[in-house]
PDB file of N, CA and C in Angstrom:
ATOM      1  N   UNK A   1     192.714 175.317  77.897  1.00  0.00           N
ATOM      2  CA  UNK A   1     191.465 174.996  77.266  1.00  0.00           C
ATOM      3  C   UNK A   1     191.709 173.998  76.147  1.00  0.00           C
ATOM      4  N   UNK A   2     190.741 172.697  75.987  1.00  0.00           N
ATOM      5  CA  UNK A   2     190.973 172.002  74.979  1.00  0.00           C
ATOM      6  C   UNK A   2     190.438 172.303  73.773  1.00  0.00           C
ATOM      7  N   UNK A   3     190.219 171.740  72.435  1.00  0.00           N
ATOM      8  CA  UNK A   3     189.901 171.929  71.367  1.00  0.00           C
ATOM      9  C   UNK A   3     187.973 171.909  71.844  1.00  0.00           C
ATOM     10  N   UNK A   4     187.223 172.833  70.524  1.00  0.00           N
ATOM     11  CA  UNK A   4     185.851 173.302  70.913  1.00  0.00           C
ATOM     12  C   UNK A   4     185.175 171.842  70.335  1.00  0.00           C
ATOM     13  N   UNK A   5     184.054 171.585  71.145  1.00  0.00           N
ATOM     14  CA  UNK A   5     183.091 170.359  70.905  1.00  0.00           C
ATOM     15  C   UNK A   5     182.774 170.479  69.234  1.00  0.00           C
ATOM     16  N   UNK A   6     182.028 169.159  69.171  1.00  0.00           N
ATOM     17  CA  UNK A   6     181.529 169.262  67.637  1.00  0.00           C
ATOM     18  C   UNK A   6     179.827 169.076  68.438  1.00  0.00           C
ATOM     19  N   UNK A   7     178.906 169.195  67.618  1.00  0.00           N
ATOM     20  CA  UNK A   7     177.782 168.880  67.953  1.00  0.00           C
ATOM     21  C   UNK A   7     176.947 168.564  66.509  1.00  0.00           C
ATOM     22  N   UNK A   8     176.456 167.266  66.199  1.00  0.00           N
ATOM     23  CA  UNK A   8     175.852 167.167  65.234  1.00  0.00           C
ATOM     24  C   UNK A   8     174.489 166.819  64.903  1.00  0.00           C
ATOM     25  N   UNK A   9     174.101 167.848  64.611  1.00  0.00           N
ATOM     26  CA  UNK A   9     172.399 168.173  64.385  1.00  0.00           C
ATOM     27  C   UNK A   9     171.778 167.157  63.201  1.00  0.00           C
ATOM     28  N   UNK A  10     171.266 165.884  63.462  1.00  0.00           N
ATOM     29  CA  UNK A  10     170.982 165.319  62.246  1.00  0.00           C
ATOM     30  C   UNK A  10     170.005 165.774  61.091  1.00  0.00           C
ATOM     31  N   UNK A  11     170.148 165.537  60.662  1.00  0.00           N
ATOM     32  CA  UNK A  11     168.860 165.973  59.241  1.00  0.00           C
ATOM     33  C   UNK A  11     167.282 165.225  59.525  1.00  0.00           C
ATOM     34  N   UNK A  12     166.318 165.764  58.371  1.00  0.00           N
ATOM     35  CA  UNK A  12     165.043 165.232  58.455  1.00  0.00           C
ATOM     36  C   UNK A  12     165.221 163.467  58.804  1.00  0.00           C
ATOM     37  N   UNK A  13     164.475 163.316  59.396  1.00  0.00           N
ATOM     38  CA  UNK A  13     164.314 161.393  59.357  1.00  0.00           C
ATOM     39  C   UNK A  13     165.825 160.702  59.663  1.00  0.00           C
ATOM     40  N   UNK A  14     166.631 161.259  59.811  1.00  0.00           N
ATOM     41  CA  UNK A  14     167.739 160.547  59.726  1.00  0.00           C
ATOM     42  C   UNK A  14     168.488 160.081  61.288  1.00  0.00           C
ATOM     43  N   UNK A  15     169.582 159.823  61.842  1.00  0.00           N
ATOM     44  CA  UNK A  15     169.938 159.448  63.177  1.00  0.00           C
ATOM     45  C   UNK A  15     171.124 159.018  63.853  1.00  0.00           C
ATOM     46  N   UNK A  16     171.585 158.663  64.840  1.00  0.00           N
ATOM     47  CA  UNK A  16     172.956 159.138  65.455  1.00  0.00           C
ATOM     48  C   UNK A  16     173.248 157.860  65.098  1.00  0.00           C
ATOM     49  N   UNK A  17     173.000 157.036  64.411  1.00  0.00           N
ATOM     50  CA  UNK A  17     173.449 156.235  63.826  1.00  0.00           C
ATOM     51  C   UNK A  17     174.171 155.941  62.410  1.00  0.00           C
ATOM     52  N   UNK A  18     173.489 156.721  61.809  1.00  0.00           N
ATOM     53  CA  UNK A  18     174.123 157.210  60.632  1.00  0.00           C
ATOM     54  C   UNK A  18     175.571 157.491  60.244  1.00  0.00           C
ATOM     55  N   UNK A  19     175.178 157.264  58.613  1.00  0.00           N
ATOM     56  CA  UNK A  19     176.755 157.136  58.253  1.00  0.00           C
ATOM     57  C   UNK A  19     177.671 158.685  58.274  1.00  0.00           C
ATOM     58  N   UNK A  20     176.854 159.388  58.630  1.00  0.00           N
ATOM     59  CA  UNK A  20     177.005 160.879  58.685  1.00  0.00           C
ATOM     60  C   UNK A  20     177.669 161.200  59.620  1.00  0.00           C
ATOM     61  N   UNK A  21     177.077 160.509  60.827  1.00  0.00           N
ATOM     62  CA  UNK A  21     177.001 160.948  62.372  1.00  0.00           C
ATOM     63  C   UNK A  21     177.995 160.071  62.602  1.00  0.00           C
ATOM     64  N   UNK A  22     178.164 158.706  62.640  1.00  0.00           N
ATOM     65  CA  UNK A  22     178.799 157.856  62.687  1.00  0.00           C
ATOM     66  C   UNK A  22     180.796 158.035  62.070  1.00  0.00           C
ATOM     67  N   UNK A  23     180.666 158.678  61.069  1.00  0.00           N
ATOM     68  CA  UNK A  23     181.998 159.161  60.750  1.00  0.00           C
ATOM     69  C   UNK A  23     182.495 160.319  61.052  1.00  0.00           C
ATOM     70  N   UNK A  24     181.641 161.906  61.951  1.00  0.00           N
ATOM     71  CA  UNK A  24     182.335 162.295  62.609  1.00  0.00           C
ATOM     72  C   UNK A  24     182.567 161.882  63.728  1.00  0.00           C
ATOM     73  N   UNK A  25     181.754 161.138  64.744  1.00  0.00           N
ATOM     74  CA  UNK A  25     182.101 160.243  65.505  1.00  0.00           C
ATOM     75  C   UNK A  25     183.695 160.126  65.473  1.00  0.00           C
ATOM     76  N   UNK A  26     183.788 159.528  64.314  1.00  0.00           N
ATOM     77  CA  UNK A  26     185.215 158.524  64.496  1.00  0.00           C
ATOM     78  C   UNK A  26     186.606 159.361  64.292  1.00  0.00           C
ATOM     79  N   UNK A  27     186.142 160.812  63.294  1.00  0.00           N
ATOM     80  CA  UNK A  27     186.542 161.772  63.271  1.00  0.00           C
ATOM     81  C   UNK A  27     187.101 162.722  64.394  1.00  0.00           C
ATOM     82  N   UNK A  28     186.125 162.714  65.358  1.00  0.00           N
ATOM     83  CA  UNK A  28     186.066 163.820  66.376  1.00  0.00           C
ATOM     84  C   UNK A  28     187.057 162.675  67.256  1.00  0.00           C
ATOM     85  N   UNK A  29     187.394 161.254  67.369  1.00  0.00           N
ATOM     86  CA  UNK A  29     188.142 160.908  68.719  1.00  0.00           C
ATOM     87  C   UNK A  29     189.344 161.261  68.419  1.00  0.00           C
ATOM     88  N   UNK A  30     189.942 161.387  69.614  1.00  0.00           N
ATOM     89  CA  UNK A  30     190.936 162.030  70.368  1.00  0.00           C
ATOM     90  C   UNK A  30     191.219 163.380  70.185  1.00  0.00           C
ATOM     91  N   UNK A  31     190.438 163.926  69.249  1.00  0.00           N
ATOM     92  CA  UNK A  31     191.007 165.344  68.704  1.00  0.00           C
ATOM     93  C   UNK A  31     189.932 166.322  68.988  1.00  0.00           C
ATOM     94  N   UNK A  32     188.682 165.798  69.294  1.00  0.00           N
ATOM     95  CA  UNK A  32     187.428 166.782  69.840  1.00  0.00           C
ATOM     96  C   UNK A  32     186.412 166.250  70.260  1.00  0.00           C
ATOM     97  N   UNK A  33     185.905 166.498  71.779  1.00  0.00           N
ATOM     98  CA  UNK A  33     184.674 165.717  71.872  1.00  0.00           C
ATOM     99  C   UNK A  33     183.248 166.042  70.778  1.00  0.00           C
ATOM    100  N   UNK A  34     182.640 165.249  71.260  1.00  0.00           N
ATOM    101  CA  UNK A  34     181.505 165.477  70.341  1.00  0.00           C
ATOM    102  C   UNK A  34     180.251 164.801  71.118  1.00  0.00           C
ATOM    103  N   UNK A  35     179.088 165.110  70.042  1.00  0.00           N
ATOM    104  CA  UNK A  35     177.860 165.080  70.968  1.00  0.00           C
ATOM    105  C   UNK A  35     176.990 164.489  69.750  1.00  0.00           C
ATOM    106  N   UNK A  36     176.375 163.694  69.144  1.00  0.00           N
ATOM    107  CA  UNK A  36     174.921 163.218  68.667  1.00  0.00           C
ATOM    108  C   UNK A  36     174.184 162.665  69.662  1.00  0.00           C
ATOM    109  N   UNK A  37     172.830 162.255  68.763  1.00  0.00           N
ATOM    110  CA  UNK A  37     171.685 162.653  69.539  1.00  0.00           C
ATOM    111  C   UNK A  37     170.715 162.338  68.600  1.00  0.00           C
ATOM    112  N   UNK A  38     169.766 161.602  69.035  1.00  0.00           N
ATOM    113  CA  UNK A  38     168.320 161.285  68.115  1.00  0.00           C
ATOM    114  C   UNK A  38     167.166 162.516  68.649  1.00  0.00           C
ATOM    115  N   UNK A  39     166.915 162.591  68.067  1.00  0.00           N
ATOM    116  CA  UNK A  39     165.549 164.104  68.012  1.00  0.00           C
ATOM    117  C   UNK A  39     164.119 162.362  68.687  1.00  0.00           C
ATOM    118  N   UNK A  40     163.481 163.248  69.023  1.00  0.00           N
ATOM    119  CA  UNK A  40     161.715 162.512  69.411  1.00  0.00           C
ATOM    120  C   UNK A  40     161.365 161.991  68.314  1.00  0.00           C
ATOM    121  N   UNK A  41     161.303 160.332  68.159  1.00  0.00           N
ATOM    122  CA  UNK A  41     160.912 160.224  67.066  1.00  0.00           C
ATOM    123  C   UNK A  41     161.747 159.631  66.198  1.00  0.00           C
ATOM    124  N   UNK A  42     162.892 159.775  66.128  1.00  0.00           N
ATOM    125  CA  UNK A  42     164.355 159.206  65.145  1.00  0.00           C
ATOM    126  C   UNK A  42     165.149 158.462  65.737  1.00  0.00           C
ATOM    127  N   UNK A  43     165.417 157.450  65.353  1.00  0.00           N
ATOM    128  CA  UNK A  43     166.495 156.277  65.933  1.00  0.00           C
ATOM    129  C   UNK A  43     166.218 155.595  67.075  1.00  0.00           C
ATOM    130  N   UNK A  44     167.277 155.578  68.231  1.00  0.00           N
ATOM    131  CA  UNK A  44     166.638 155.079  68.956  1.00  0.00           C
ATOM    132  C   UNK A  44     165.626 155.715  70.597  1.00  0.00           C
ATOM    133  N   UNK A  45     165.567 156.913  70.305  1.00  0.00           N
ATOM    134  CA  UNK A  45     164.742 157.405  70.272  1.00  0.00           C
ATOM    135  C   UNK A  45     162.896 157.339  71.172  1.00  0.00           C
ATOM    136  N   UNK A  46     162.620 158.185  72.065  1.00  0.00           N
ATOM    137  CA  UNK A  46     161.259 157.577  72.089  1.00  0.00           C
ATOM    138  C   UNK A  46     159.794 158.181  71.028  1.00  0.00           C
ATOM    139  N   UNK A  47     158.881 157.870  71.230  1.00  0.00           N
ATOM    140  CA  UNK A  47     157.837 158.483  70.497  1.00  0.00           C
ATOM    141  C   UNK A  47     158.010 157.871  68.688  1.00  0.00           C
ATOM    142  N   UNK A  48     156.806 158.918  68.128  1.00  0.00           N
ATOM    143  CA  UNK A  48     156.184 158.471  66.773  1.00  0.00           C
ATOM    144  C   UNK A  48     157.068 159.205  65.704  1.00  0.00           C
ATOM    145  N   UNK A  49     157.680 159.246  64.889  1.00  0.00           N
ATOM    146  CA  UNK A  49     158.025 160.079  63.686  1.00  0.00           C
ATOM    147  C   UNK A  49     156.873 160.900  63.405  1.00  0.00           C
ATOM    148  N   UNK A  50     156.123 160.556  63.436  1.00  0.00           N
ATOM    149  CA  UNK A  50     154.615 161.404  62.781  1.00  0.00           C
ATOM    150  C   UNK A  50     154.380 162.239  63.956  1.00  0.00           C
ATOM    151  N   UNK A  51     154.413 162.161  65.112  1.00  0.00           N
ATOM    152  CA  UNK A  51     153.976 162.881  65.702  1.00  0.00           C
ATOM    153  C   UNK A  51     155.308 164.685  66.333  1.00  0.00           C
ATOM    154  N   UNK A  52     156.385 163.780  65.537  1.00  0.00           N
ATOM    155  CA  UNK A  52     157.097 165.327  65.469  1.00  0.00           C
ATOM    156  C   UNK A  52     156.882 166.207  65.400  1.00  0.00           C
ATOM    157  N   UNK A  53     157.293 167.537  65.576  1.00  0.00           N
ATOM    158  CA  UNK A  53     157.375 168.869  64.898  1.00  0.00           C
ATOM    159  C   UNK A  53     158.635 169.459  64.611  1.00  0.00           C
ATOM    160  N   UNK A  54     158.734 170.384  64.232  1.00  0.00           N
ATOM    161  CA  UNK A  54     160.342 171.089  64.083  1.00  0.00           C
ATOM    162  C   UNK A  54     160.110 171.944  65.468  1.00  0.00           C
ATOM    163  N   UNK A  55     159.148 172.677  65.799  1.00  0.00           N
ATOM    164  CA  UNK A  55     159.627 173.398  67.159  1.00  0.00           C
ATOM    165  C   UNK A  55     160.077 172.171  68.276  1.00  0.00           C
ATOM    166  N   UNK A  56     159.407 170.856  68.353  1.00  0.00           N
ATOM    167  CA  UNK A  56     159.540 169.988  69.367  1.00  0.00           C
ATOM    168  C   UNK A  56     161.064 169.062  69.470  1.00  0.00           C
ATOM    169  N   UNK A  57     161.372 169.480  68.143  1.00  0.00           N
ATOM    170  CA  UNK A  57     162.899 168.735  67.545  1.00  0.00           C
ATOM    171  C   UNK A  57     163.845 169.920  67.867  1.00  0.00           C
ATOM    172  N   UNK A  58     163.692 171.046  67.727  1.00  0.00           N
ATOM    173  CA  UNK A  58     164.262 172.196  68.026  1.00  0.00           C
ATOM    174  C   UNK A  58     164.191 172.102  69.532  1.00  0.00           C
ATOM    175  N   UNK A  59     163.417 172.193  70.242  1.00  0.00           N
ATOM    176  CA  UNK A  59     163.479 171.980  71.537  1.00  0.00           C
ATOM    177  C   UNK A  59     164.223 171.382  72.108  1.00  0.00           C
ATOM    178  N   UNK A  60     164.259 169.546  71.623  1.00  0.00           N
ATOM    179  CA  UNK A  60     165.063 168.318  72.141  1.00  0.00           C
ATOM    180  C   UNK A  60     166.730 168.924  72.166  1.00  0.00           C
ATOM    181  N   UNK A  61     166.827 170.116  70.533  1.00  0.00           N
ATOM    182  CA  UNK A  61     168.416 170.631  70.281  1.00  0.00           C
ATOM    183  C   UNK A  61     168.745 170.980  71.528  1.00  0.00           C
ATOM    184  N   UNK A  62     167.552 172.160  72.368  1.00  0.00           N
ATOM    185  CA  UNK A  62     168.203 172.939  73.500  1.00  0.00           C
ATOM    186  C   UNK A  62     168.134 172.252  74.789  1.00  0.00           C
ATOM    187  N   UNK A  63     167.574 171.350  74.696  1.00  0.00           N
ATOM    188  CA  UNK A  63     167.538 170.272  76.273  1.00  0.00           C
ATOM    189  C   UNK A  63     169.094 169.615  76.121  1.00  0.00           C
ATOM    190  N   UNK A  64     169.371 169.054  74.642  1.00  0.00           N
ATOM    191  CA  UNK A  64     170.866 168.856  74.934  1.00  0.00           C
ATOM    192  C   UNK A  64     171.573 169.595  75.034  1.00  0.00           C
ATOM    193  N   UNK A  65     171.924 170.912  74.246  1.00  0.00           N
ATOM    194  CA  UNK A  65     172.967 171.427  74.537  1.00  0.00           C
ATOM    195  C   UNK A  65     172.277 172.292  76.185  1.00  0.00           C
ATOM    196  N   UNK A  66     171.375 172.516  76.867  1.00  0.00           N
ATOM    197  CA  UNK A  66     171.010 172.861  78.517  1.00  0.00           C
ATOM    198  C   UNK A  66     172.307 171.943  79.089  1.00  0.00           C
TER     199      UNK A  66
END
């Protein structure tokens, strides 16, 4: 078995672009895969920011990790 995934849940408004996301990125190679991800609405992304919710962003969490 290899080392366990990272998975990084971005914050309000923010995106897998980020300097957040972006440096475990660079963090996680060779030593752990990893997974970001823009929520509905954030980055690049489809849909409105405004028209978010947290259950619908919560949702998008479990369609990725499905």
């Amino acid at each position: 078995q290899g080392a366990p995934g990272v998975v990084f849940l971005g914050g309000f408004a923010s995106d897998m672009t980020g300097i957040k996301a972006m440096t475990l990125d660079r963090f996680c190679r060779g030593a752990a895969g990893n997974l970001r991800f823009d929520y509905r609405g954030h980055g690049a992304s489809s849909g409105d920011f405004r028209d978010g919710t947290i259950g619908g962003w919560l949702q998008d969490s479990l369609d990725v990790f499905d």
